[in-house]
PDB file of N, CA and C in Angstrom:
ATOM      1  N   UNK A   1      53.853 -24.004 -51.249  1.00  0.00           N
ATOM      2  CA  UNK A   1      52.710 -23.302 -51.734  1.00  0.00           C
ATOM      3  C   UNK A   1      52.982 -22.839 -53.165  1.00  0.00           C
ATOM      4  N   UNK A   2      51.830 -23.177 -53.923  1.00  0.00           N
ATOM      5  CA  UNK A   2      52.404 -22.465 -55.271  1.00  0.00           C
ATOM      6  C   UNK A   2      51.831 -20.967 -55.251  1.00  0.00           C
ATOM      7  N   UNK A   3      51.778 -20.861 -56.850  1.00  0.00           N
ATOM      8  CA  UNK A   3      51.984 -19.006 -56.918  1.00  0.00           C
ATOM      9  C   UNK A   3      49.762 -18.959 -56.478  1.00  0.00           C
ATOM     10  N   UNK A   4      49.090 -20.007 -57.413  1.00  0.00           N
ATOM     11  CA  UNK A   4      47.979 -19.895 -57.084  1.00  0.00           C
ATOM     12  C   UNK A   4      47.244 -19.546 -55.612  1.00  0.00           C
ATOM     13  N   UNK A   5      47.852 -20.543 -54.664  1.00  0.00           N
ATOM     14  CA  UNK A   5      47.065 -20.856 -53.434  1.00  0.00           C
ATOM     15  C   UNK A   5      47.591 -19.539 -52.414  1.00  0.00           C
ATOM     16  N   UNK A   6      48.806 -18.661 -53.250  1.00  0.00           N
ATOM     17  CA  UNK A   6      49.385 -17.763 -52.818  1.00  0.00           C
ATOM     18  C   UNK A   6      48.408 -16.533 -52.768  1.00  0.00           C
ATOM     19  N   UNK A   7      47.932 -16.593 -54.041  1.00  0.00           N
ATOM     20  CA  UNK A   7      46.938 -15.398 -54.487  1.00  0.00           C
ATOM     21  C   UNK A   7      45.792 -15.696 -54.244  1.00  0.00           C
ATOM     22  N   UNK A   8      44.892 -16.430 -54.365  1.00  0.00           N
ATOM     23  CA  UNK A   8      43.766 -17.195 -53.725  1.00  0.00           C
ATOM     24  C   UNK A   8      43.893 -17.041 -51.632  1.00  0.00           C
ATOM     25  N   UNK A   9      44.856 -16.619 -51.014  1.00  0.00           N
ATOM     26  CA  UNK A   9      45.072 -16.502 -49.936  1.00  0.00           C
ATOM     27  C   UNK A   9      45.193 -15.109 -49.663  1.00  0.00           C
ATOM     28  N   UNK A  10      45.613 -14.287 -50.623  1.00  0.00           N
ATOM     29  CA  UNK A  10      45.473 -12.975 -50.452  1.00  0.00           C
ATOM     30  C   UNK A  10      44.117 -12.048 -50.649  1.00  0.00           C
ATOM     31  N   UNK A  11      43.475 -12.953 -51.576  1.00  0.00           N
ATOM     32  CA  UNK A  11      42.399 -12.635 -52.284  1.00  0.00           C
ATOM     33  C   UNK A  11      41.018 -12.767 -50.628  1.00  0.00           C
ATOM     34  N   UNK A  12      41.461 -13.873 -50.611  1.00  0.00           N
ATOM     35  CA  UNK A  12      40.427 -14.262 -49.190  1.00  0.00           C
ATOM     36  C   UNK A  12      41.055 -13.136 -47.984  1.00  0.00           C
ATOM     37  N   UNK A  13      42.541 -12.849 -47.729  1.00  0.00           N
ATOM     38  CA  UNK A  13      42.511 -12.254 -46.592  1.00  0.00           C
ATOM     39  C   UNK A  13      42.357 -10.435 -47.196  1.00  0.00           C
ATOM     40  N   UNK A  14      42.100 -10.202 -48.467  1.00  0.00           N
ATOM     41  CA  UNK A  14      41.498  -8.901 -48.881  1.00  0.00           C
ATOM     42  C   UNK A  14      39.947  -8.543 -48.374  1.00  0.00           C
ATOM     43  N   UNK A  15      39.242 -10.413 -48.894  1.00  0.00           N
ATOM     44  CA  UNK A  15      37.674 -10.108 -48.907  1.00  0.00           C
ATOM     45  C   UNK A  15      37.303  -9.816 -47.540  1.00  0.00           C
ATOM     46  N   UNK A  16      38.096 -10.627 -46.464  1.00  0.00           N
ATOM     47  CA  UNK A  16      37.641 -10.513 -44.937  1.00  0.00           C
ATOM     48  C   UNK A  16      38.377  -9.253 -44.307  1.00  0.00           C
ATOM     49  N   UNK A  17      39.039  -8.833 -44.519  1.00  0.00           N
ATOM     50  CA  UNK A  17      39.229  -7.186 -44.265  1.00  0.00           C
ATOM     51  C   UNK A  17      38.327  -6.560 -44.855  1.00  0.00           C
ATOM     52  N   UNK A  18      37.642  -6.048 -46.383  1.00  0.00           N
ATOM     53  CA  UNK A  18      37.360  -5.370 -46.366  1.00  0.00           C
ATOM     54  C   UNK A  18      35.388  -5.879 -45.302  1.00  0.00           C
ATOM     55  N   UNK A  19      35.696  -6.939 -45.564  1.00  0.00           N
ATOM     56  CA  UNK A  19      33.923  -7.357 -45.109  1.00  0.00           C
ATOM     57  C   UNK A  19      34.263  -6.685 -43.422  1.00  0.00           C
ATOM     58  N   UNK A  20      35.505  -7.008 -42.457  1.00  0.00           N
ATOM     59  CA  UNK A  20      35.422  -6.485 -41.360  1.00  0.00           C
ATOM     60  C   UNK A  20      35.572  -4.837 -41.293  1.00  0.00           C
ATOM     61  N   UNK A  21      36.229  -4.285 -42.253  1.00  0.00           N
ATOM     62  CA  UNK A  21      36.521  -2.801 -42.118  1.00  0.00           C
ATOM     63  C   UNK A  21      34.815  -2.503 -42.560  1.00  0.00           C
ATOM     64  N   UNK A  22      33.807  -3.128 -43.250  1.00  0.00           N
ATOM     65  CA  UNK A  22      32.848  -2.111 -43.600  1.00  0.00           C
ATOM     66  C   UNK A  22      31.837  -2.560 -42.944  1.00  0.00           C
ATOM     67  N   UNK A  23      31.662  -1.785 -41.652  1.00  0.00           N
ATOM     68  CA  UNK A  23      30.573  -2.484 -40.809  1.00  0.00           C
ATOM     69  C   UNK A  23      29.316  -1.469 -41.039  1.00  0.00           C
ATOM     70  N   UNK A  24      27.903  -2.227 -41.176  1.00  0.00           N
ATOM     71  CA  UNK A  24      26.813  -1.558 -41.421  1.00  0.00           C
ATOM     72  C   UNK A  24      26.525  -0.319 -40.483  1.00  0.00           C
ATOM     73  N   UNK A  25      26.477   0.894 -40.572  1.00  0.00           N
ATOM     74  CA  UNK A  25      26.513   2.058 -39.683  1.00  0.00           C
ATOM     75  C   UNK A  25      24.599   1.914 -39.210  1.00  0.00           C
ATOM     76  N   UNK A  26      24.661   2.428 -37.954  1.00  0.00           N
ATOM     77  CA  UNK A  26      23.619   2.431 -37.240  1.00  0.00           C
ATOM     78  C   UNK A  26      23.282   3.518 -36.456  1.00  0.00           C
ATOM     79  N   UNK A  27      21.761   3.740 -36.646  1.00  0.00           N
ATOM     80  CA  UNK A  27      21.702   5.248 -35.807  1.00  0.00           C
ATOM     81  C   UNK A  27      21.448   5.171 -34.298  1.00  0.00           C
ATOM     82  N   UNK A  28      22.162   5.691 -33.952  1.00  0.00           N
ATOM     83  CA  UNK A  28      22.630   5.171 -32.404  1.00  0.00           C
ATOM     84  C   UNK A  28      21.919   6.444 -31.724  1.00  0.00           C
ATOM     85  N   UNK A  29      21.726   7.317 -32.126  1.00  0.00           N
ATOM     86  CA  UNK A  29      21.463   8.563 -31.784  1.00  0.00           C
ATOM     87  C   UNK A  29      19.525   8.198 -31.378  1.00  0.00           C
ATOM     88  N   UNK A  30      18.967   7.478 -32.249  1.00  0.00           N
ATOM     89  CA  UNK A  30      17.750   7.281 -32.080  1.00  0.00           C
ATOM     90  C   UNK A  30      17.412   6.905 -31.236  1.00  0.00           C
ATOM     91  N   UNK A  31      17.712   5.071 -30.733  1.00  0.00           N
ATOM     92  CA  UNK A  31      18.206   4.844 -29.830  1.00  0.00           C
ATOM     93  C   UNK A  31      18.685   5.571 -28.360  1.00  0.00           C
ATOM     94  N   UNK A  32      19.677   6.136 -28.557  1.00  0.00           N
ATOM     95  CA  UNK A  32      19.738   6.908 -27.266  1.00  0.00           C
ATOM     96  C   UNK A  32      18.472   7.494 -26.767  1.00  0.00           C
ATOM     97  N   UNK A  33      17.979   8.706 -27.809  1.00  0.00           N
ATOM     98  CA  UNK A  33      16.721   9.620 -27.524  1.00  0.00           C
ATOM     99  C   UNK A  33      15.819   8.656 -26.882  1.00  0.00           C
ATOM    100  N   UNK A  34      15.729   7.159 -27.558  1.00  0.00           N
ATOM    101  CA  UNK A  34      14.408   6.301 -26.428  1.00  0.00           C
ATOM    102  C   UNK A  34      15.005   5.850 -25.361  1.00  0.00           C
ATOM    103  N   UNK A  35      16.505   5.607 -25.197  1.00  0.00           N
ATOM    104  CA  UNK A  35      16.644   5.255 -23.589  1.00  0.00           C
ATOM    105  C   UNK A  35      16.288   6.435 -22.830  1.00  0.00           C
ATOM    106  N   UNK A  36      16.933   7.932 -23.221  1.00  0.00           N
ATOM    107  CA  UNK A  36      16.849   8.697 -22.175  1.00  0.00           C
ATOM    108  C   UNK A  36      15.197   8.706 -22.226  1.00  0.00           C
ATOM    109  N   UNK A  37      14.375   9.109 -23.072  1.00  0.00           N
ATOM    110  CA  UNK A  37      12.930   8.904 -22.883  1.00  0.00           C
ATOM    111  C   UNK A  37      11.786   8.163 -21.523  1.00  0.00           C
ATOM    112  N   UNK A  38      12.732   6.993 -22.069  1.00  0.00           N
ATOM    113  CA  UNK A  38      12.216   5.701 -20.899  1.00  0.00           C
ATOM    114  C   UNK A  38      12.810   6.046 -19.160  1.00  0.00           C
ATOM    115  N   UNK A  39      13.849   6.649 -19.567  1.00  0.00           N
ATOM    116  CA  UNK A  39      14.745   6.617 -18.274  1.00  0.00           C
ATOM    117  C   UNK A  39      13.744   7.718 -17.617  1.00  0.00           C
ATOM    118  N   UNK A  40      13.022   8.995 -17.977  1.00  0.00           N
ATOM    119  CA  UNK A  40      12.624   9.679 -17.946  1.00  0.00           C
ATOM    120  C   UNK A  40      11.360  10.071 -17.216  1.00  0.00           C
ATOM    121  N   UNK A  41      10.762   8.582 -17.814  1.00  0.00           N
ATOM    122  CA  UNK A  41       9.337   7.776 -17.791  1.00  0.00           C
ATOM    123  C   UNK A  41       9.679   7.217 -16.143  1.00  0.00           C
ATOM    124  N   UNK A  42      10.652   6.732 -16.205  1.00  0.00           N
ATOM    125  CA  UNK A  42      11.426   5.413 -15.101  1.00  0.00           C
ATOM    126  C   UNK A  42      11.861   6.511 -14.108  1.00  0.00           C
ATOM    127  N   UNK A  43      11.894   7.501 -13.984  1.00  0.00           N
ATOM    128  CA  UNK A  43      12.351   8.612 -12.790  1.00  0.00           C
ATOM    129  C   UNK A  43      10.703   8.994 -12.120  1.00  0.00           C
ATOM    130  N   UNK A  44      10.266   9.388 -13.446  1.00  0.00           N
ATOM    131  CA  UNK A  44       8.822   9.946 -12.856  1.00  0.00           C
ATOM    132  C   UNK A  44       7.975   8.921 -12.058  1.00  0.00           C
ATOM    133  N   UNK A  45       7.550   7.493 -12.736  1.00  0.00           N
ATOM    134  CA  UNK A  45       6.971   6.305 -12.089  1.00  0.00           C
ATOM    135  C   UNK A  45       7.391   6.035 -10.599  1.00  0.00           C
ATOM    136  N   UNK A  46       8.780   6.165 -10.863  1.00  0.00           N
ATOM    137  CA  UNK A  46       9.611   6.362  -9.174  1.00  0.00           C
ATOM    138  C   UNK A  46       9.022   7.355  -8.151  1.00  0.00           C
ATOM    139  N   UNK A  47       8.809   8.627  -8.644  1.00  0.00           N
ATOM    140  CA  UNK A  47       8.473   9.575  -8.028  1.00  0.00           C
ATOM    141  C   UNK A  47       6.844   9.355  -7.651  1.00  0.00           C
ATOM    142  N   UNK A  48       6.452   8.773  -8.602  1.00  0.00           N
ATOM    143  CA  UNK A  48       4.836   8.790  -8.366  1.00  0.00           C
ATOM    144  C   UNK A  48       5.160   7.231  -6.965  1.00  0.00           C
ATOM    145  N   UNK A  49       5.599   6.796  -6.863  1.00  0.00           N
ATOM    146  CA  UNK A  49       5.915   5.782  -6.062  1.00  0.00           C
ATOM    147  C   UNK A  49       6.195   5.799  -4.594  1.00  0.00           C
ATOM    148  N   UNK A  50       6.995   6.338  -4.745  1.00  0.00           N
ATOM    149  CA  UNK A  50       7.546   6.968  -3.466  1.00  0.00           C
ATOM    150  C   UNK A  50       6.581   8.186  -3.039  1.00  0.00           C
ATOM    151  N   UNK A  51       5.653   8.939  -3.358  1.00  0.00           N
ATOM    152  CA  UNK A  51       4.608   9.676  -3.432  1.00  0.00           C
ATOM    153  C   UNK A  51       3.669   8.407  -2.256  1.00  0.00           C
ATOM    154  N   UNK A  52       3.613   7.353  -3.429  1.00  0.00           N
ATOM    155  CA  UNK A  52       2.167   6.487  -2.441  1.00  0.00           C
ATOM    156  C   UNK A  52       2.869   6.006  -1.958  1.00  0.00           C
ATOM    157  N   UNK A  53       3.680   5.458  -1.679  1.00  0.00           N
ATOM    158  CA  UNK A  53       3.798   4.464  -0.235  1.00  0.00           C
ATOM    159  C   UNK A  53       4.313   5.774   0.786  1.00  0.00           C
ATOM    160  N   UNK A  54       4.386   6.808   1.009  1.00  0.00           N
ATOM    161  CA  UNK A  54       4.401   7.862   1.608  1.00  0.00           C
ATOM    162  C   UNK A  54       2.449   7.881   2.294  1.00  0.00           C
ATOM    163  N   UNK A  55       1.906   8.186   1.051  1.00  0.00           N
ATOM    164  CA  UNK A  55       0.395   8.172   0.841  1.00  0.00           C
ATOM    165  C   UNK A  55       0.145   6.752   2.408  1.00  0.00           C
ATOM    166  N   UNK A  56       0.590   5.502   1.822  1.00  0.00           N
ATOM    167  CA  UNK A  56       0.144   4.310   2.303  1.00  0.00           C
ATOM    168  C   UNK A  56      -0.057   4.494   3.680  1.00  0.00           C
ATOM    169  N   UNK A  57       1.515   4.877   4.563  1.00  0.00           N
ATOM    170  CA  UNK A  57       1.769   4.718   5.303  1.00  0.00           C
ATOM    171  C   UNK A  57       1.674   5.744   6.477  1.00  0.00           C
ATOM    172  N   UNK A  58       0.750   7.087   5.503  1.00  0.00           N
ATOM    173  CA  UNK A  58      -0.020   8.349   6.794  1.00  0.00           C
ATOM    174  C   UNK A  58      -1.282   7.185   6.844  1.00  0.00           C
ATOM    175  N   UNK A  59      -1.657   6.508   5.715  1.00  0.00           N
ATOM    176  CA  UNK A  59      -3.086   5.414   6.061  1.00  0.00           C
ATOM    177  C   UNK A  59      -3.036   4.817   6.788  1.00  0.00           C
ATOM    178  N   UNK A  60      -1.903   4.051   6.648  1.00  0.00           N
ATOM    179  CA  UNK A  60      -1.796   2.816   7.984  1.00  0.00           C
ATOM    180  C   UNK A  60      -1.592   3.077   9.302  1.00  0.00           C
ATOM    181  N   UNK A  61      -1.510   4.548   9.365  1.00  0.00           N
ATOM    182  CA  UNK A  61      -1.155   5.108  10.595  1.00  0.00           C
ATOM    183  C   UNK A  61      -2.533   5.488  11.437  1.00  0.00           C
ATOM    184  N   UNK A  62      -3.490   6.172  10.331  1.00  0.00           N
ATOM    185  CA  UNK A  62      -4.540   6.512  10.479  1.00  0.00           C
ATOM    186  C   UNK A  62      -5.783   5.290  10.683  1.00  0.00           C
ATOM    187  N   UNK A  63      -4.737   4.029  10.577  1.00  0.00           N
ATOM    188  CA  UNK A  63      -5.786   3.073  10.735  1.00  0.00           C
ATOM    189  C   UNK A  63      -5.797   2.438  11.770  1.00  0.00           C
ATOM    190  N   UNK A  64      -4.292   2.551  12.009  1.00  0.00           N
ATOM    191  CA  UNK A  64      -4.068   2.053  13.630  1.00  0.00           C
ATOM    192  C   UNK A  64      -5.141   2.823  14.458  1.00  0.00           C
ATOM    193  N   UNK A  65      -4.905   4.116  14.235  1.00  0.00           N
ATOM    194  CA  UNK A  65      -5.513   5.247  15.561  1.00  0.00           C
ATOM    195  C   UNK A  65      -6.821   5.075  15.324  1.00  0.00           C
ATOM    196  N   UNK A  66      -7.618   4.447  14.337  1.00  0.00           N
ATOM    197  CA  UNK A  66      -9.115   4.271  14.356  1.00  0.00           C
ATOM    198  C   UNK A  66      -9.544   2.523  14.622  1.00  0.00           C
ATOM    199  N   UNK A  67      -8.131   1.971  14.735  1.00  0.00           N
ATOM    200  CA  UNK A  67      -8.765   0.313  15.478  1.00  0.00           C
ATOM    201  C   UNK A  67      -8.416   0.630  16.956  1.00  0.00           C
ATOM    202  N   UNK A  68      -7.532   1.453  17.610  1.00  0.00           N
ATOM    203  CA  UNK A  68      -7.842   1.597  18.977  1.00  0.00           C
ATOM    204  C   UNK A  68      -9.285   2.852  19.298  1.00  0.00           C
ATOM    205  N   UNK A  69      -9.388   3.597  18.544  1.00  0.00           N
ATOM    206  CA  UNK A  69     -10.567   4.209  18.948  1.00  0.00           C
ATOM    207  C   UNK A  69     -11.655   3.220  18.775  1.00  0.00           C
ATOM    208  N   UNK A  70     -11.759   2.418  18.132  1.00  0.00           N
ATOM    209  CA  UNK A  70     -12.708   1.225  18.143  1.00  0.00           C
ATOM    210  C   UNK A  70     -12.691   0.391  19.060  1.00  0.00           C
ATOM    211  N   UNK A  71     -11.381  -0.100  19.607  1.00  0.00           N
ATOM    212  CA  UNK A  71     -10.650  -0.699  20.881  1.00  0.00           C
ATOM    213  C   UNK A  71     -11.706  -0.295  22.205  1.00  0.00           C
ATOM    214  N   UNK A  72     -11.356   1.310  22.108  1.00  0.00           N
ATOM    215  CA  UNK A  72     -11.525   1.729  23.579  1.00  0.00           C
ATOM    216  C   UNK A  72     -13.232   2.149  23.544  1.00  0.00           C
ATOM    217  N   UNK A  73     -14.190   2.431  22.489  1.00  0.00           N
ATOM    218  CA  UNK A  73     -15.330   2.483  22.391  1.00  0.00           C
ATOM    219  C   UNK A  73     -16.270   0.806  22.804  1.00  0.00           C
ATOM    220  N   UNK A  74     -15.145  -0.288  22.348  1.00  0.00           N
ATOM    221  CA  UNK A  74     -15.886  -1.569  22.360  1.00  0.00           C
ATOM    222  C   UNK A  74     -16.054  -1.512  23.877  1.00  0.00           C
ATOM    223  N   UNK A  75     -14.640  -1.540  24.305  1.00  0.00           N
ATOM    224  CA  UNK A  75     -14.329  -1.478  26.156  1.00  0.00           C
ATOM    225  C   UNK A  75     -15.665  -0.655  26.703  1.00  0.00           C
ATOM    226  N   UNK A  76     -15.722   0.550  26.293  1.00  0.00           N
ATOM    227  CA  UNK A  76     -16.694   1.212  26.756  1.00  0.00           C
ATOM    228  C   UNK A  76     -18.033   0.608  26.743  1.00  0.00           C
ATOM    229  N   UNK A  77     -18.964   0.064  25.769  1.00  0.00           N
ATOM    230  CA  UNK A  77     -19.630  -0.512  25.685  1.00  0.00           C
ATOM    231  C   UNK A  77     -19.971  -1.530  26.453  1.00  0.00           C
ATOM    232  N   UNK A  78     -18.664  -2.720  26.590  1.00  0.00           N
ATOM    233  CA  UNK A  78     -18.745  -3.641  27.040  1.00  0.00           C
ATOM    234  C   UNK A  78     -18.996  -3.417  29.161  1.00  0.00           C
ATOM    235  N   UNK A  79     -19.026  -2.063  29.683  1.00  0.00           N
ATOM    236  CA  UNK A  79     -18.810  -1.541  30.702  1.00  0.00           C
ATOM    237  C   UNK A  79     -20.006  -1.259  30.491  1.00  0.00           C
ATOM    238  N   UNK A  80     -20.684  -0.336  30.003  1.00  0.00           N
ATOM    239  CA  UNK A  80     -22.064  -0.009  29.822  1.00  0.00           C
ATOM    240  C   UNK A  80     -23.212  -1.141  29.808  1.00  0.00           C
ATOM    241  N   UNK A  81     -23.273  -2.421  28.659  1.00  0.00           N
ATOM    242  CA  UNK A  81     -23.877  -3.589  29.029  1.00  0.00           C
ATOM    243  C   UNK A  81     -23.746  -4.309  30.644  1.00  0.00           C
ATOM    244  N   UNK A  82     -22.092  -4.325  30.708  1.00  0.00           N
ATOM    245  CA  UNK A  82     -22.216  -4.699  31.938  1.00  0.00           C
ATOM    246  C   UNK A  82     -23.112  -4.133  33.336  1.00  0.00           C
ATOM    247  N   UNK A  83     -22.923  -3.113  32.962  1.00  0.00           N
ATOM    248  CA  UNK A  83     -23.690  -2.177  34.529  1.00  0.00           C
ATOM    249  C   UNK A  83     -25.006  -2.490  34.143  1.00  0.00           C
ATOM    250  N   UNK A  84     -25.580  -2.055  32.986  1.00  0.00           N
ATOM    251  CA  UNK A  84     -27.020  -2.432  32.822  1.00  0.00           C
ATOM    252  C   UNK A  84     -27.630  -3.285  33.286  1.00  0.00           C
ATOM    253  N   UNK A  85     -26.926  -4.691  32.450  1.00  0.00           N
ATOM    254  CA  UNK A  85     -27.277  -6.204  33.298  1.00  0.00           C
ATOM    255  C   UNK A  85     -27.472  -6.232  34.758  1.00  0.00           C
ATOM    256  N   UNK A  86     -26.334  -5.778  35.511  1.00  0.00           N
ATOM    257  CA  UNK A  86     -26.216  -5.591  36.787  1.00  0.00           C
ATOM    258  C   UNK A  86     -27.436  -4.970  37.460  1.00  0.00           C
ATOM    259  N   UNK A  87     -27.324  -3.803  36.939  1.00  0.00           N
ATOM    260  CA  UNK A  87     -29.295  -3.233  37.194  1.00  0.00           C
ATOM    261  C   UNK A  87     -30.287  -3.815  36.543  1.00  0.00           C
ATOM    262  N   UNK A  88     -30.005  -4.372  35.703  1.00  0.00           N
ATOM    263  CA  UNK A  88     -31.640  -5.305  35.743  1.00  0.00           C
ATOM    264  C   UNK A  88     -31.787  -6.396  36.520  1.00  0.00           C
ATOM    265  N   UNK A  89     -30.985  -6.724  37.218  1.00  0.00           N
ATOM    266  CA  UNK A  89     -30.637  -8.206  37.550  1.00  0.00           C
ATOM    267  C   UNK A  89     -31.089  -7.627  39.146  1.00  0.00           C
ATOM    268  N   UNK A  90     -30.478  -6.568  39.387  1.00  0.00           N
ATOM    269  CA  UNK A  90     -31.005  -6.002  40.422  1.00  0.00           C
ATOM    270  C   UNK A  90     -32.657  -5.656  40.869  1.00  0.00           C
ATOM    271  N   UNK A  91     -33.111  -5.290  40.112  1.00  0.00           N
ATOM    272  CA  UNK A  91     -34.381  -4.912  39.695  1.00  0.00           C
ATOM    273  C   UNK A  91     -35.414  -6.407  39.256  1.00  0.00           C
ATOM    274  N   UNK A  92     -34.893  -6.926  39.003  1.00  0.00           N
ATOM    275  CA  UNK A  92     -35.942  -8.396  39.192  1.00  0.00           C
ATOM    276  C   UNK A  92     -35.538  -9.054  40.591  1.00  0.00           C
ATOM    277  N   UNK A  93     -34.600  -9.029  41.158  1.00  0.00           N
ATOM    278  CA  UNK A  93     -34.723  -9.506  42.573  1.00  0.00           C
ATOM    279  C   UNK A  93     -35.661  -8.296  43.758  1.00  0.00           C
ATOM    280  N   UNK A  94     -36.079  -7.419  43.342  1.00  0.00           N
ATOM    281  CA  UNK A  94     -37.189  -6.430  44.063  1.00  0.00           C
ATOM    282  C   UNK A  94     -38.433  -7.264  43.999  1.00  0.00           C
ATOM    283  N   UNK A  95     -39.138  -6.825  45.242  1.00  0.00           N
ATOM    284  CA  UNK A  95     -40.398  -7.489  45.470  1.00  0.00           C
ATOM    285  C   UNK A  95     -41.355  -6.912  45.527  1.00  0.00           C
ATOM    286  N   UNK A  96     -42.720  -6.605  45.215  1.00  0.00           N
ATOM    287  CA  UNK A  96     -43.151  -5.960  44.808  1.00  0.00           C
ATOM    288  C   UNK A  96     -43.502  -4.335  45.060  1.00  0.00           C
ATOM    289  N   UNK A  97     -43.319  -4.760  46.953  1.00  0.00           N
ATOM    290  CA  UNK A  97     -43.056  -3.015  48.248  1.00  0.00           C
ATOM    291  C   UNK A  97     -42.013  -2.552  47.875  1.00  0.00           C
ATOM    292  N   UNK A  98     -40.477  -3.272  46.911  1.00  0.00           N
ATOM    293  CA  UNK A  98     -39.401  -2.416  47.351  1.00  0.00           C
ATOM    294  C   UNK A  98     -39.481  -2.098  45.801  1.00  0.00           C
ATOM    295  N   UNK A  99     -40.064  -2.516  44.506  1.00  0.00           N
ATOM    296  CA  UNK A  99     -40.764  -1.977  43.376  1.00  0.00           C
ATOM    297  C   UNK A  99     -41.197  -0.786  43.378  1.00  0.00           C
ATOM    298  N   UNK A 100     -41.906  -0.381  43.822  1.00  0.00           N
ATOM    299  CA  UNK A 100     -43.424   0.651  44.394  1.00  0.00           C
ATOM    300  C   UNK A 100     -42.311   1.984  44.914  1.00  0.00           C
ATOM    301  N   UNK A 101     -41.530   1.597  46.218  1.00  0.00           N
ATOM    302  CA  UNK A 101     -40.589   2.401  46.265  1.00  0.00           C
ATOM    303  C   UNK A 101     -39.616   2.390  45.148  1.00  0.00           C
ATOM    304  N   UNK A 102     -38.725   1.810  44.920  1.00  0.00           N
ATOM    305  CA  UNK A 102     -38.043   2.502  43.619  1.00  0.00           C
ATOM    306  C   UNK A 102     -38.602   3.385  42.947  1.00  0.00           C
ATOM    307  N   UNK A 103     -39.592   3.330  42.559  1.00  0.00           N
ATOM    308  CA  UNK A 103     -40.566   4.181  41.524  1.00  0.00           C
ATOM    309  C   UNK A 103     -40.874   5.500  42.046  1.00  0.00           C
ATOM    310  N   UNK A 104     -41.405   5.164  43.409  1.00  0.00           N
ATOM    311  CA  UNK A 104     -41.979   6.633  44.244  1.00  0.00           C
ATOM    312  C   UNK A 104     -40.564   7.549  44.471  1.00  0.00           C
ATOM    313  N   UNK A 105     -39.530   6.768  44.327  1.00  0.00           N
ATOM    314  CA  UNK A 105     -38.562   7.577  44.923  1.00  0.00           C
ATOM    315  C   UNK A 105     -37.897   7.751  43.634  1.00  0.00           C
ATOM    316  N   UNK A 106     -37.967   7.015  42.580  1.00  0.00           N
ATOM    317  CA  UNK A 106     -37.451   7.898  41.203  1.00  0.00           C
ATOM    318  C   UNK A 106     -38.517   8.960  40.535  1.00  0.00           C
ATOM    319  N   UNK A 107     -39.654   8.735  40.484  1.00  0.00           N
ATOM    320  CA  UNK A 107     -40.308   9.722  39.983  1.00  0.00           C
ATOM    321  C   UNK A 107     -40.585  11.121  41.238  1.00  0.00           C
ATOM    322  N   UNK A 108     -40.625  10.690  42.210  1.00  0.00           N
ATOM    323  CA  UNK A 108     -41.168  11.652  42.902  1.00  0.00           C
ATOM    324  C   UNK A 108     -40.474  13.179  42.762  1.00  0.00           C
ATOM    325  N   UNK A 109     -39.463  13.409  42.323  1.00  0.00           N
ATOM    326  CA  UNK A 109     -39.048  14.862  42.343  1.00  0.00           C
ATOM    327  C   UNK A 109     -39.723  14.994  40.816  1.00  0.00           C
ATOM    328  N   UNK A 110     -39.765  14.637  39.812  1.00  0.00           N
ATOM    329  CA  UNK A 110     -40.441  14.597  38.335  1.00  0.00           C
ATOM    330  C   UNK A 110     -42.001  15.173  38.830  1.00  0.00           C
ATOM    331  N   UNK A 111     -42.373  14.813  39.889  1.00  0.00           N
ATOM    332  CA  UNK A 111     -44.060  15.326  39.951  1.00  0.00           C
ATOM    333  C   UNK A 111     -43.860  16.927  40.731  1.00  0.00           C
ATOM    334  N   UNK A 112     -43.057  17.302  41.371  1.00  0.00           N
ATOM    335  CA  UNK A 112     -42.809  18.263  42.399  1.00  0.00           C
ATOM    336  C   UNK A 112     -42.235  19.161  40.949  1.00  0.00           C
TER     337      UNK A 112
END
């Protein structure tokens, strides 16, 4: 190596030290203030969250207990048509004497 490529080698391992020792400073502090911010944001959203599916699931509860009250009202119904039918079905096989009685004997306390 001569004396040049000697100094030309020092010169380069001066420039890349000082280029690595002087690193552009950054405000980190700013930064922080918006993570904790967000994080902040990101606790509360949680909370509002856990709030509704709390919310959801008195609903879904409340929905069950109003498809069996619907359940047991249909049942009911379906018991009520039934008997009806049954008495009408009854009531067209009457002839016209046992007609006449039905009648005399349903209204008759209504006139008394």
């Amino acid at each position: 190596m001569n004396r040049a490529s000697v100094i030309l080698l020092c010169i380069t391992t001066l420039v890349i030290f000082f280029m690595l020792k002087e690193r552009p400073k950054l405000d980190i502090q700013k930064y922080e203030n918006q993570i904790n911010m967000l994080q902040s944001e990101i606790n509360l959203l949680e909370t509002a969250n856990d709030s509704l599916k709390i919310e959801a699931a008195v609903l879904n509860e409340q929905i069950a207990e109003y498809d069996n009250t619907i359940e047991q009202l249909n049942n009911q119904i379906d018991i009520i048509e039934d008997e009806t039918k049954k008495k009408l079905d009854s009531i067209s096989r009457f002839d016209k004497r046992q007609l006449q009685k039905f009648f005399s004997d349903r209204y008759k306390n209504s006139i008394n």
